[in-house]
Protein backbone atom coordinates (compact mmCIF):
# COMPACT_ATOMS: atom_id res chain seq x y z
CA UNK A 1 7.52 5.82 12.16
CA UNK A 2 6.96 6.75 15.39
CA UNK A 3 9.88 8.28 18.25
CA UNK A 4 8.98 5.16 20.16
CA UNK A 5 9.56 2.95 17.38
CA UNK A 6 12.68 5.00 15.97
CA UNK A 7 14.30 4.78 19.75
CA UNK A 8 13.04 0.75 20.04
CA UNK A 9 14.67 0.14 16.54
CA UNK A 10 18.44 2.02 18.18
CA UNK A 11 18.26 0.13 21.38
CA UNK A 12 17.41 -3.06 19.22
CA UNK A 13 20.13 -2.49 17.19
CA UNK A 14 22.77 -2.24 20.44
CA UNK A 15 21.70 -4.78 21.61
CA UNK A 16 22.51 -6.82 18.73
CA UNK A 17 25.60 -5.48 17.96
CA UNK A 18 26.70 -6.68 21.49
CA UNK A 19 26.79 -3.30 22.82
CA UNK A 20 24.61 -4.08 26.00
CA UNK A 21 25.37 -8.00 26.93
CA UNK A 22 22.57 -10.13 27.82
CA UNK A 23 21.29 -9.89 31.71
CA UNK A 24 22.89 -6.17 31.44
CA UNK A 25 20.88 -3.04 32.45
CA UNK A 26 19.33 -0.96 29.82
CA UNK A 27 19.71 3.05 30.14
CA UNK A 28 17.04 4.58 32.78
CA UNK A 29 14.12 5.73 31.12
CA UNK A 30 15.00 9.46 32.39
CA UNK A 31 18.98 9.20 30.82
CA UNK A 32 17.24 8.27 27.70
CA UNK A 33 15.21 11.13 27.82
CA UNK A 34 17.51 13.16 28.15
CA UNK A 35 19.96 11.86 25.26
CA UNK A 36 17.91 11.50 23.27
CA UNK A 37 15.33 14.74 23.49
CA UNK A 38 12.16 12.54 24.16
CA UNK A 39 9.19 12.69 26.75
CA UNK A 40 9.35 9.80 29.62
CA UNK A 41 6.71 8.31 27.57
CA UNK A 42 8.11 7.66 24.43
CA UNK A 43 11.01 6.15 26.35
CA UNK A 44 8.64 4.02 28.27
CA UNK A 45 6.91 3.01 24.64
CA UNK A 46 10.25 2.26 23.05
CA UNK A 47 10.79 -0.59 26.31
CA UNK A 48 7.71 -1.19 25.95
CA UNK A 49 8.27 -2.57 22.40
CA UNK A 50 11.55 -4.10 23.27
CA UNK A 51 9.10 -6.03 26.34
CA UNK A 52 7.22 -7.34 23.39
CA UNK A 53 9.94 -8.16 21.13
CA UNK A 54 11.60 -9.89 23.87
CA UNK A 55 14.87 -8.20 23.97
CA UNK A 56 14.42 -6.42 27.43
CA UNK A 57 13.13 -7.58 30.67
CA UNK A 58 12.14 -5.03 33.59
CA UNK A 59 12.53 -5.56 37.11
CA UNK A 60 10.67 -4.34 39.78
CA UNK A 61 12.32 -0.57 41.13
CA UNK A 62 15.45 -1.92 38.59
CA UNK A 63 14.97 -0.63 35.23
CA UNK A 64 15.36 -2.70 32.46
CA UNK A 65 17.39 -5.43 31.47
CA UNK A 66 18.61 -7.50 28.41
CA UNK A 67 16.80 -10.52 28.43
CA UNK A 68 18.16 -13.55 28.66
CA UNK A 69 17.31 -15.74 25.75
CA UNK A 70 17.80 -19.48 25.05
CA UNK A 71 18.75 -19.00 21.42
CA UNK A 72 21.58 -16.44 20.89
CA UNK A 73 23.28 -16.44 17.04
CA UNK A 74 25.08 -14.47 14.98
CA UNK A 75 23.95 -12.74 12.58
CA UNK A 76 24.31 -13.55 8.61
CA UNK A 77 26.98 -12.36 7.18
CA UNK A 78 27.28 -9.43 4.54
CA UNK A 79 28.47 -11.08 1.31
CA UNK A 80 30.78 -8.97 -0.77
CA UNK A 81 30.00 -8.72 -4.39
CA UNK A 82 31.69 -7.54 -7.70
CA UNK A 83 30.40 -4.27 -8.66
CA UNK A 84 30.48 -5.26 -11.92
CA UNK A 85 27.24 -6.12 -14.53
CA UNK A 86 26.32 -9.77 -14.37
CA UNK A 87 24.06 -12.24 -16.51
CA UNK A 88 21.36 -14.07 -13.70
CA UNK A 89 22.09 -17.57 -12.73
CA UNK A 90 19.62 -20.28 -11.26
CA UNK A 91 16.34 -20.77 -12.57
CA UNK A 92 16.79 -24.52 -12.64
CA UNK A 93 17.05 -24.65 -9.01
CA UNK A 94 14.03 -22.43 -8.36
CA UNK A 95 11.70 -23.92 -10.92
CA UNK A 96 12.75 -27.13 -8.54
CA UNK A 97 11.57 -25.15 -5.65
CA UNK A 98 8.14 -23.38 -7.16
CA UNK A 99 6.75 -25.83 -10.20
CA UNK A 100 5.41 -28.80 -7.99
CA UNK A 101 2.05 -28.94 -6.75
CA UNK A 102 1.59 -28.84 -2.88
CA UNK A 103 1.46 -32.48 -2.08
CA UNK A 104 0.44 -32.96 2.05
CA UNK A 105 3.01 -35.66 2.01
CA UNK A 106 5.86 -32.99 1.63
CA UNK A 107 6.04 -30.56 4.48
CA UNK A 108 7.03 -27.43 2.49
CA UNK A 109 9.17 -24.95 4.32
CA UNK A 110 10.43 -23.67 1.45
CA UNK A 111 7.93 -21.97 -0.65
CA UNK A 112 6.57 -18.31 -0.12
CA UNK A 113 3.33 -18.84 0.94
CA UNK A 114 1.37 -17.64 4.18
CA UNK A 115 -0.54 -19.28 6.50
CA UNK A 116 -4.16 -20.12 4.92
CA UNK A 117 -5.16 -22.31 7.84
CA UNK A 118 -7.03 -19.50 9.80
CA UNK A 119 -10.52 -18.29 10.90
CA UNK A 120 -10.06 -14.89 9.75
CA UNK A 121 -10.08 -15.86 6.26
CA UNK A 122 -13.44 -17.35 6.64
CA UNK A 123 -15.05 -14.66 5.88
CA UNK A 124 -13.22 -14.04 2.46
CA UNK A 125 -13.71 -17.60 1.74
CA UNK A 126 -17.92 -16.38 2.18
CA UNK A 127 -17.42 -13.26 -0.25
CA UNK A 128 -16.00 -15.84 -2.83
CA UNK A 129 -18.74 -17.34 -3.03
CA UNK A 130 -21.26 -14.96 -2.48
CA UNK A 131 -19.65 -13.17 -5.38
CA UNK A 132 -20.61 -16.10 -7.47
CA UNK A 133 -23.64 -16.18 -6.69
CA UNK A 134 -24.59 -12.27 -6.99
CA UNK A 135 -22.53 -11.14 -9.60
CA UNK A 136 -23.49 -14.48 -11.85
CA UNK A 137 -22.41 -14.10 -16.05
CA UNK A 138 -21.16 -10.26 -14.91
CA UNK A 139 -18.53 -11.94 -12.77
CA UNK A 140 -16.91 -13.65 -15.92
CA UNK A 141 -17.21 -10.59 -17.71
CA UNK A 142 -13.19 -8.61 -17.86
CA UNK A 143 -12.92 -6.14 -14.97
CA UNK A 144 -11.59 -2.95 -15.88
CA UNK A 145 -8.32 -2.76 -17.17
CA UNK A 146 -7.11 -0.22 -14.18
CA UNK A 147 -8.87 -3.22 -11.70
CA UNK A 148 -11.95 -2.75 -9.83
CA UNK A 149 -12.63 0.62 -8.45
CA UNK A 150 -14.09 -0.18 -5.00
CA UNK A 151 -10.18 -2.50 -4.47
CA UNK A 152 -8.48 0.55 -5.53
CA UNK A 153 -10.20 2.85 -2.79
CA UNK A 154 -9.61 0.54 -0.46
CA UNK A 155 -5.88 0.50 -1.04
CA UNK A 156 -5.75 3.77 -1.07
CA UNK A 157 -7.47 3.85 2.24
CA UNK A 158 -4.55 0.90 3.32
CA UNK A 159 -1.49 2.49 1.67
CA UNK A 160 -2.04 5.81 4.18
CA UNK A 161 -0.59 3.42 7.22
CA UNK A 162 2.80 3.67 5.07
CA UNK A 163 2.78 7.62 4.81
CA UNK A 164 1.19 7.45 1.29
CA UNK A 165 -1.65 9.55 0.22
CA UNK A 166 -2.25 7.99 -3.34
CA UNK A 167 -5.69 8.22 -4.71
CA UNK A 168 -7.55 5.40 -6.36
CA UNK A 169 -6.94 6.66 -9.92
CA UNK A 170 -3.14 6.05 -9.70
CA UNK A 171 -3.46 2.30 -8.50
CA UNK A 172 -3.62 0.10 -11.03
CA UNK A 173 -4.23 -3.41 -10.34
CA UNK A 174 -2.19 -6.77 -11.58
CA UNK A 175 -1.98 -9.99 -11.19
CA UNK A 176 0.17 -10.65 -8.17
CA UNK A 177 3.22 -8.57 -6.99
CA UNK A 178 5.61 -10.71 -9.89
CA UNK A 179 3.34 -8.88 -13.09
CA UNK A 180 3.55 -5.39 -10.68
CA UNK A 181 7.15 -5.78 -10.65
CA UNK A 182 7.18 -7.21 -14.32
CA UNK A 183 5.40 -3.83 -15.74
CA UNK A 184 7.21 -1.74 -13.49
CA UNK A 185 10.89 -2.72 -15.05
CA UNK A 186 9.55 -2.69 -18.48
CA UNK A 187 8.41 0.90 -18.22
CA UNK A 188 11.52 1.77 -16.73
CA UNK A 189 14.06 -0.30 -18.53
CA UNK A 190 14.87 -1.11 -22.10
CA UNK A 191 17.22 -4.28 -22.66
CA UNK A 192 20.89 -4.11 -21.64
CA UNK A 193 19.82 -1.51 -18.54
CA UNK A 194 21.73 -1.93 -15.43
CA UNK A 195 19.52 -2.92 -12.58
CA UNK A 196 21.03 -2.97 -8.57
CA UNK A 197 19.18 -5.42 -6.75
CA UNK A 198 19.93 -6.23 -2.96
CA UNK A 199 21.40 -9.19 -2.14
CA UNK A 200 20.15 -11.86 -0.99
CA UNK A 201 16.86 -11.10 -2.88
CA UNK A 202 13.73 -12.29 -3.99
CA UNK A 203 14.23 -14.48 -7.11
CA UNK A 204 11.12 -13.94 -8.63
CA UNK A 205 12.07 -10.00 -9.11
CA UNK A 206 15.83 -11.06 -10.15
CA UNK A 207 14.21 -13.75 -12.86
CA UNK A 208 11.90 -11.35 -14.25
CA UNK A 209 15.06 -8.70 -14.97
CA UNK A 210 16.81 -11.93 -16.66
CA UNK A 211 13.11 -12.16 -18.88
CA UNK A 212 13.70 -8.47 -19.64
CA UNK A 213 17.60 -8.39 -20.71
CA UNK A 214 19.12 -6.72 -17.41
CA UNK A 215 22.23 -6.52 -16.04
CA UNK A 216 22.56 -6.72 -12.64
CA UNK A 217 24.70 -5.58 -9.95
CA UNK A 218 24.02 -7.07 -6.09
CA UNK A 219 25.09 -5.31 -3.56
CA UNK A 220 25.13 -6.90 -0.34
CA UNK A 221 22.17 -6.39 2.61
CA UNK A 222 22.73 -5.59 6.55
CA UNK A 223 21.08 -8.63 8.24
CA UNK A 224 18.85 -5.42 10.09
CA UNK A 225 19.59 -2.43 7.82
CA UNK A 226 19.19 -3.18 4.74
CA UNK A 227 21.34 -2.84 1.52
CA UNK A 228 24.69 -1.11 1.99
CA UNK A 229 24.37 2.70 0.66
CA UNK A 230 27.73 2.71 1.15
CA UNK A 231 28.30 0.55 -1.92
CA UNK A 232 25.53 1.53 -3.93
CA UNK A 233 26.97 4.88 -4.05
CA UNK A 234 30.54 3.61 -5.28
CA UNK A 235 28.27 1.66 -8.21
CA UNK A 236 26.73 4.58 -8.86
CA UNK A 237 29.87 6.94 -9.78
CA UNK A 238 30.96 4.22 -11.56
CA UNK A 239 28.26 2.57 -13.97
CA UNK A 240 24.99 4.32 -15.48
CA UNK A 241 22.50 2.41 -12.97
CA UNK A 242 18.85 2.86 -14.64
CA UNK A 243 17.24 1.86 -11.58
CA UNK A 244 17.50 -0.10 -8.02
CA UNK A 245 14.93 -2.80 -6.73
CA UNK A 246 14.39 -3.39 -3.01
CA UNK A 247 12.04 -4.92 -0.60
CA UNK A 248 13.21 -2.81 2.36
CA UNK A 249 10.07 -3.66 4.76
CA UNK A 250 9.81 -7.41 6.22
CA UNK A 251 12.53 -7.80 3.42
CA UNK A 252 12.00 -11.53 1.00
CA UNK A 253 14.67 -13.49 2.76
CA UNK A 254 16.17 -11.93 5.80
CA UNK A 255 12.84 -10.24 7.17
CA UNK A 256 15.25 -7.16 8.37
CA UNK A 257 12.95 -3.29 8.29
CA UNK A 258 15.37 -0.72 6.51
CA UNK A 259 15.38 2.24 8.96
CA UNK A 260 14.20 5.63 8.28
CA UNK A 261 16.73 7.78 8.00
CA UNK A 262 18.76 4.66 5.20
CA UNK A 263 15.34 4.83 3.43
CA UNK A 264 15.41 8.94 3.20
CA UNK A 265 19.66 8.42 2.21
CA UNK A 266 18.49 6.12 -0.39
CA UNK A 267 16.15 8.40 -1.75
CA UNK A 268 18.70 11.42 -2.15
CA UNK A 269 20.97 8.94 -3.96
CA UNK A 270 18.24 8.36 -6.47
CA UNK A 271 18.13 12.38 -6.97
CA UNK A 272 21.90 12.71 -6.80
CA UNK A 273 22.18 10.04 -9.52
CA UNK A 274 18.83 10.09 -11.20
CA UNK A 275 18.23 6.22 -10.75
CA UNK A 276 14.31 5.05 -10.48
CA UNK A 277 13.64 3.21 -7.75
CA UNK A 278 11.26 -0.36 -7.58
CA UNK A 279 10.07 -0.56 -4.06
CA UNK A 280 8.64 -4.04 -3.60
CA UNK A 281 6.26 -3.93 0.24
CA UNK A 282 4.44 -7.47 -0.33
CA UNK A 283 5.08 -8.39 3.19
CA UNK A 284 4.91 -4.35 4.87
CA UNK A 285 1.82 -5.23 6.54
CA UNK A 286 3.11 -7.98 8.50
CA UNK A 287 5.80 -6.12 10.44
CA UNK A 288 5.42 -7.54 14.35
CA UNK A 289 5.69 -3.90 15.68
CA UNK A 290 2.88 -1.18 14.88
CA UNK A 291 2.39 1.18 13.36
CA UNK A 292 3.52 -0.44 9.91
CA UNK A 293 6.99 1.31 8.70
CA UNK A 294 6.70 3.76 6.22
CA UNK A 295 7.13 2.71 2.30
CA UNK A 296 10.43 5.05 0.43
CA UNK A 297 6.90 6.07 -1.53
CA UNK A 298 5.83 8.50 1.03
CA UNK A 299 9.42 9.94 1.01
CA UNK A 300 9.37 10.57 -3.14
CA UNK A 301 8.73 13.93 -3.60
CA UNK A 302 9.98 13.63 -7.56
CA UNK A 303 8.03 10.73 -9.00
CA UNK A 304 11.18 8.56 -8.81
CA UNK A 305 9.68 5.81 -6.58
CA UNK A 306 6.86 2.94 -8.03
CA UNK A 307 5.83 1.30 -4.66
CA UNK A 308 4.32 -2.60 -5.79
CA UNK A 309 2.39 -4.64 -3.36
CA UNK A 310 0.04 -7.83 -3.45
CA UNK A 311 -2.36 -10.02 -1.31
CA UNK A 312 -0.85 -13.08 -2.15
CA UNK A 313 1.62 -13.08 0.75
CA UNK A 314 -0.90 -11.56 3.05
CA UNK A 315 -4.01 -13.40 2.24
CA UNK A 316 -4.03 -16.26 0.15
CA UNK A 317 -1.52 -16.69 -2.98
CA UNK A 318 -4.27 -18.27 -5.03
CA UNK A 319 -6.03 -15.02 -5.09
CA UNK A 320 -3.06 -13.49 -7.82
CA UNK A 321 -4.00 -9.87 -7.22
CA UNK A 322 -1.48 -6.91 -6.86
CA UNK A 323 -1.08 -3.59 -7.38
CA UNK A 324 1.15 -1.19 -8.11
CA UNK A 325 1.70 3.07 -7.87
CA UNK A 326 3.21 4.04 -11.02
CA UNK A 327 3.45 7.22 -10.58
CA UNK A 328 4.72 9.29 -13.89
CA UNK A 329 4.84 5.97 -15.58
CA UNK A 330 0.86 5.10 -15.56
CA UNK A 331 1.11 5.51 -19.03
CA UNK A 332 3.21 2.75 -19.79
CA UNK A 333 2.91 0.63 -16.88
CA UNK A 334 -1.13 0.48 -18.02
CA UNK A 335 0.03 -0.49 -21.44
CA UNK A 336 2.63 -3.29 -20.29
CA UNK A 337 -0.25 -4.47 -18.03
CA UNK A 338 -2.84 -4.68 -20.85
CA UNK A 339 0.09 -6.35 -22.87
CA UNK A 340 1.28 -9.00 -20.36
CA UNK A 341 -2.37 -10.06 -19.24
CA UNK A 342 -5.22 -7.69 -19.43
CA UNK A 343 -7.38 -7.16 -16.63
CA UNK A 344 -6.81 -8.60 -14.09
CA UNK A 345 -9.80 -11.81 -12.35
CA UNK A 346 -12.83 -9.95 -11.63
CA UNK A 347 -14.40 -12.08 -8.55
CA UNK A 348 -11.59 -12.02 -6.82
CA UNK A 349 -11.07 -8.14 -6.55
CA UNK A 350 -14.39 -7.92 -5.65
CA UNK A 351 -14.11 -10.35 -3.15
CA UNK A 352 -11.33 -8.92 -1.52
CA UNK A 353 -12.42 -5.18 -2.16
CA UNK A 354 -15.58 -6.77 0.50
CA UNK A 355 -13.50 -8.26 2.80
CA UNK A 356 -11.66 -4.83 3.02
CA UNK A 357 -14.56 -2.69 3.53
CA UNK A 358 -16.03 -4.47 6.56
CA UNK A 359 -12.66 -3.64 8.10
CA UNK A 360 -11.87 -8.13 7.84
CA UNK A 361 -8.19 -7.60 6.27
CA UNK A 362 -7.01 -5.38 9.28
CA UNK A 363 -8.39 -7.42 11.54
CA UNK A 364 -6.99 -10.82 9.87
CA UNK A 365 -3.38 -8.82 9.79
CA UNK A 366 -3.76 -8.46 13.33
CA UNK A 367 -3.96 -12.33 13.93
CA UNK A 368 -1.08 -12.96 11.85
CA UNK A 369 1.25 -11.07 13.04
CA UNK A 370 0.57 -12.10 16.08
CA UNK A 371 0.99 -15.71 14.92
CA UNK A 372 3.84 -15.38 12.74
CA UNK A 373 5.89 -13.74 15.84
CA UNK A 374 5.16 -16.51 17.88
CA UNK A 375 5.92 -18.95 15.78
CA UNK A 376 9.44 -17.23 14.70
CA UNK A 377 9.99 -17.80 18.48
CA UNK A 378 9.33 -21.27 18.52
CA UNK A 379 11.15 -21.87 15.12
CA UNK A 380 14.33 -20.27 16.24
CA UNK A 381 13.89 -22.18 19.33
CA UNK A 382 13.69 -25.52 17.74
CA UNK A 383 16.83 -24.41 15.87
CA UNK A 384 18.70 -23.86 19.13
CA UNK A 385 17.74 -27.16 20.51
CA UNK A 386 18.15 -29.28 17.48
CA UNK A 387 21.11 -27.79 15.49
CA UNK A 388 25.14 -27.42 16.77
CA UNK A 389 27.05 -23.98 16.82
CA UNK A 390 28.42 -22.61 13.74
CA UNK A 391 25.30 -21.30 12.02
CA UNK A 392 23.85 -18.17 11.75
CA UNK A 393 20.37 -16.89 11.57
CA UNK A 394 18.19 -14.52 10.69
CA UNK A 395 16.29 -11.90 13.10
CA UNK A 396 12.97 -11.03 10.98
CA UNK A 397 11.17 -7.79 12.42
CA UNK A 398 7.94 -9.10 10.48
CA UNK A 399 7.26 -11.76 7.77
CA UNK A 400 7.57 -15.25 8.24
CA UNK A 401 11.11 -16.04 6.86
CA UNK A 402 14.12 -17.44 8.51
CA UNK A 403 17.74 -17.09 6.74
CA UNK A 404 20.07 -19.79 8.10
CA UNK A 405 23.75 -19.52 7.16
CA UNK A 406 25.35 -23.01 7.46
CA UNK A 407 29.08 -23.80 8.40
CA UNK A 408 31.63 -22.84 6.02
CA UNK A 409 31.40 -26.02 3.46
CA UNK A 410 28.05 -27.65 4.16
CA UNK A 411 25.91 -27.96 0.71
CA UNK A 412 22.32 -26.73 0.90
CA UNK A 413 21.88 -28.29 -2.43
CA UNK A 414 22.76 -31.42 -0.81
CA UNK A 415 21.29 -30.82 2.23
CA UNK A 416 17.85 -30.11 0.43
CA UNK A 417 18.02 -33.44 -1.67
CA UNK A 418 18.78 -35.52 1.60
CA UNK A 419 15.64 -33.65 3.45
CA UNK A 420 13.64 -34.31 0.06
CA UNK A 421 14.31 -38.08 1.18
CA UNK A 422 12.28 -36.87 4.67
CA UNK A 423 9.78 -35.52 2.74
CA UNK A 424 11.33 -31.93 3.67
CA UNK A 425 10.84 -29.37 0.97
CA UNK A 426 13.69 -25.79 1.96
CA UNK A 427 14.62 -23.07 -0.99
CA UNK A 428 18.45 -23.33 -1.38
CA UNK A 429 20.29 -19.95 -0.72
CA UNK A 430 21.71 -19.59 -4.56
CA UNK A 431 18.24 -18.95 -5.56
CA UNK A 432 18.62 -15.63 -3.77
CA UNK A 433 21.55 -14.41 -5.92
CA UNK A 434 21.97 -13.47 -9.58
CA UNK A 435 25.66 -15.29 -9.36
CA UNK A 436 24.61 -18.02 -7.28
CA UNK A 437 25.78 -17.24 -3.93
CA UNK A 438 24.74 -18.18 -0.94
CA UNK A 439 25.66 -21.78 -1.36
CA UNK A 440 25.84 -22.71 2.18
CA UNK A 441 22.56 -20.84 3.16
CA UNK A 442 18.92 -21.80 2.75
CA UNK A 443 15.67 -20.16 3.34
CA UNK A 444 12.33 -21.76 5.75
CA UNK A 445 9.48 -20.80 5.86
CA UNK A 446 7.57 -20.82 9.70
CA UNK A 447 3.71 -19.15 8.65
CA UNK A 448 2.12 -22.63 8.57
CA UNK A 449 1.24 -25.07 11.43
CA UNK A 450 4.37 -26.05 13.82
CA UNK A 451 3.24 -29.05 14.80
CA UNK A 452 5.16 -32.20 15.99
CA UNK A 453 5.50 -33.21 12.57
CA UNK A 454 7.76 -29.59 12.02
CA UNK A 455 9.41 -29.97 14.70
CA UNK A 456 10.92 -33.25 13.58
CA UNK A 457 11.38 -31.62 10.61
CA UNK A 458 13.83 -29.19 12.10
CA UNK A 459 15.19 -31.85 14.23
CA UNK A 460 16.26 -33.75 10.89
CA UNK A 461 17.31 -30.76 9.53
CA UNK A 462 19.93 -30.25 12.38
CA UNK A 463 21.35 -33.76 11.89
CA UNK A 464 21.69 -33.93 8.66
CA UNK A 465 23.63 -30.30 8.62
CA UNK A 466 25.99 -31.96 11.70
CA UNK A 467 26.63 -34.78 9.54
CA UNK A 468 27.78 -32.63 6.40
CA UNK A 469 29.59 -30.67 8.40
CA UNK A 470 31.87 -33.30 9.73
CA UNK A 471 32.08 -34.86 6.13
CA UNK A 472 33.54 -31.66 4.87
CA UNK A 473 35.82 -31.54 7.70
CA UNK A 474 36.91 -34.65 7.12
CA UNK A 475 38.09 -34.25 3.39
């Protein structure tokens, strides 16, 4: 990452923590210089970025200053955990959440799908169908098992944006980000492993180690850092941890970019302790800011790291084509792949592999993220109009996720059946843990059109989450 970025990311964080209040004034570009050993420039970048992100306002011969913002929350708060092994919890409750088919009559906030509603895809939608048409009985025919070499290159090509130089050869395709992560813990694992996995995380990674036989330990993530190294070092001295799983860019559900320098500590702990680490970047490419972070990939230097990404979450989920860097476990990653499915749908790496050539996916990234930042604005907005203190929320640095904590008590199982009755669709927060915490916290989803209609969604939302609130406190 950039200095800019690395000195917009510290002032960020400040200001967060509450250590420069809102209307205050920011450092002077030249004091930052100095503290911090930068040019002028780079300090006038870093405000820059902080202009964009909203956090900092500059007046006219002034300086800067913190903005002043209608919605101002706390964060979520770090859930402690036992550092013990645990069976996983919950797949009722997120088969409830993933098995339905999209029905326009439900507004669906809480699956994890992007936006699909958008001109740039156009053009993939064309190499669909052109493939079709041009490829005819060869495009029925099994791609290679390694996936099509023209997607590969291009990957390889996209992957140097996150400080990886990875050839072609050691990509091999899969079916989504889920089989990526599915081969990648079977190569690594054998039943009765111990697995650390952040927490809250993405429940289709913790159901697939529950599919495999893992324990699991969840140790608990910084809101805007990241899972606590802290902790994960304690677990570490203590139990024989076979690998840890993260999604530390545009993180699956608190949207929070795990800074350099925890990304490069994270790393030594995996040489300290000789753990493998499962770096999950489905949603890397949709950070607001640019450049794109950097993957924990580009800082393996021992073959420790498998980086797994996807174009489900980017593009279209329909499309069910991943891929993942195995690194010293090609071998059996290959074999788990050609075990679990084969190879993986041959028009639609093709199709993509197109779209990717004519320079169409960096241009369609470009639209959504600058979509998917506005409309975390206006989502968070609606929240601070329609809902009463005592919730928390979620700052996401790129994505399209929002983690709301509720008040102490309030039921997001109940609170999801009563929207259902709206025709309201959230994800629960207990879907999120492999114990099933996170009871009073739920997960939306604001890539898709904010219409009227969404905004008396939200609207609801708040008034049903009042009303629960005073029904607890009335007990």
């Amino acid at each position: 990452m950039a200095k800019y970025s690395d000195l917009a990311h510290l002032l960020r964080s400040r200001i967060e923590m509450g250590m420069y209040q809102e209307g205050q004034r920011l450092p002077s570009v030249r004091i930052l210089s100095a503290e911090h050993g930068v040019s002028l420039g780079t300090v006038q970048q870093a405000y820059r970025l902080l202009e964009e992100q909203g956090l900092a306002s500059p007046a006219p011969k002034s300086g800067h200053f913190v903005s002043r913002k209608q919605h101002v929350y706390l964060l979520p708060t770090m859930r402690d955990s036992e550092r013990t092994p645990l069976d996983i919890l919950e797949w009722d409750e997120i088969y409830k959440v993933t098995a339905n088919t999209p029905d326009e009559g439900v507004l669906q906030l809480g699956r994890g799908m992007p936006s699909v509603d958008t001109p740039t895809l156009k053009p993939l939608m064309k190499s669909l169908s052109h493939e079709a048409k041009r490829w005819q009985k060869d495009g029925l025919n099994y791609e290679n098992i390694k996936g099509n070499l023209e997607l590969r290159t291009q990957i390889s090509r996209l992957i140097i944006d996150s400080g990886c130089l990875i050839g072609p050869n050691e990509i091999i395709i899969t079916a989504g980000c889920q089989e990526a992560l599915m081969c990648s813990i079977r190569s690594i694992c054998s039943q009765g492993d111990i697995v650390v996995v952040e927490s809250p995380s993405f429940h289709g990674a913790i159901q697939t180690l529950k599919v495999c036989g893992i324990k699991v330990i969840e140790v608990p993530s910084h809101p805007l850092t990241g899972i606590d190294l802290e902790s994960l070092e304690l677990i570490a001295e203590q139990w024989p941890i076979r690998a840890v799983l993260v999604n530390p860019n545009c993180n699956n559900p608190l949207g929070y970019v795990m800074p350099n320098e925890r990304k490069e500590a994270l790393v030594t702990l995996s040489r300290t302790f000789g753990f493998f680490i499962i770096e999950d970047d489905t949603y890397g490419d949709l950070t607001f800011s640019y450049p794109r972070p950097q993957t924990i990939k580009s800082l393996d230097t021992e073959g420790k790291v498998i980086l797994c990404g996807s174009f489900s979450k980017t593009l279209a989920p329909g499309l069910r084509v991943g891929w993942v860097v195995p690194g010293t476990f090609y071998d059996k990653v290959l074999h788990t792949k050609y075990i679990s499915s084969g190879a993986t749908a041959t028009a639609n790496q093709r199709a993509i592999a197109e779209f990717m050539s004519k320079g169409l996916y960096q241009i369609h990234l470009r639209r959504m993220r600058i979509n998917y930042k506005a409309n975390r604005e206006l989502m968070t907005n609606w929240i601070s109009k329609y809902f009463n203190a005592g919730i928390r929320v979620s700052r996401p640095q790129g994505g399209y996720f929002l983690w709301i904590e509720l008040p102490d008590g309030v039921s997001a199982y109940e609170l999801s059946d009563r929207l259902m009755k709206h025709n309201v669709q959230i994800a629960t927060g207990k879907i999120f843990s492999s114990s099933g915490k996170y009871e009073n916290c739920i997960r939306i989803n604001y890539g898709g059109l904010l219409n009227d209609r969404a905004e008396h969604a939200i609207e609801t939302m708040g008034q049903l989450v009042s009303d629960l609130n005073v029904s607890h406190m009335l007990r």
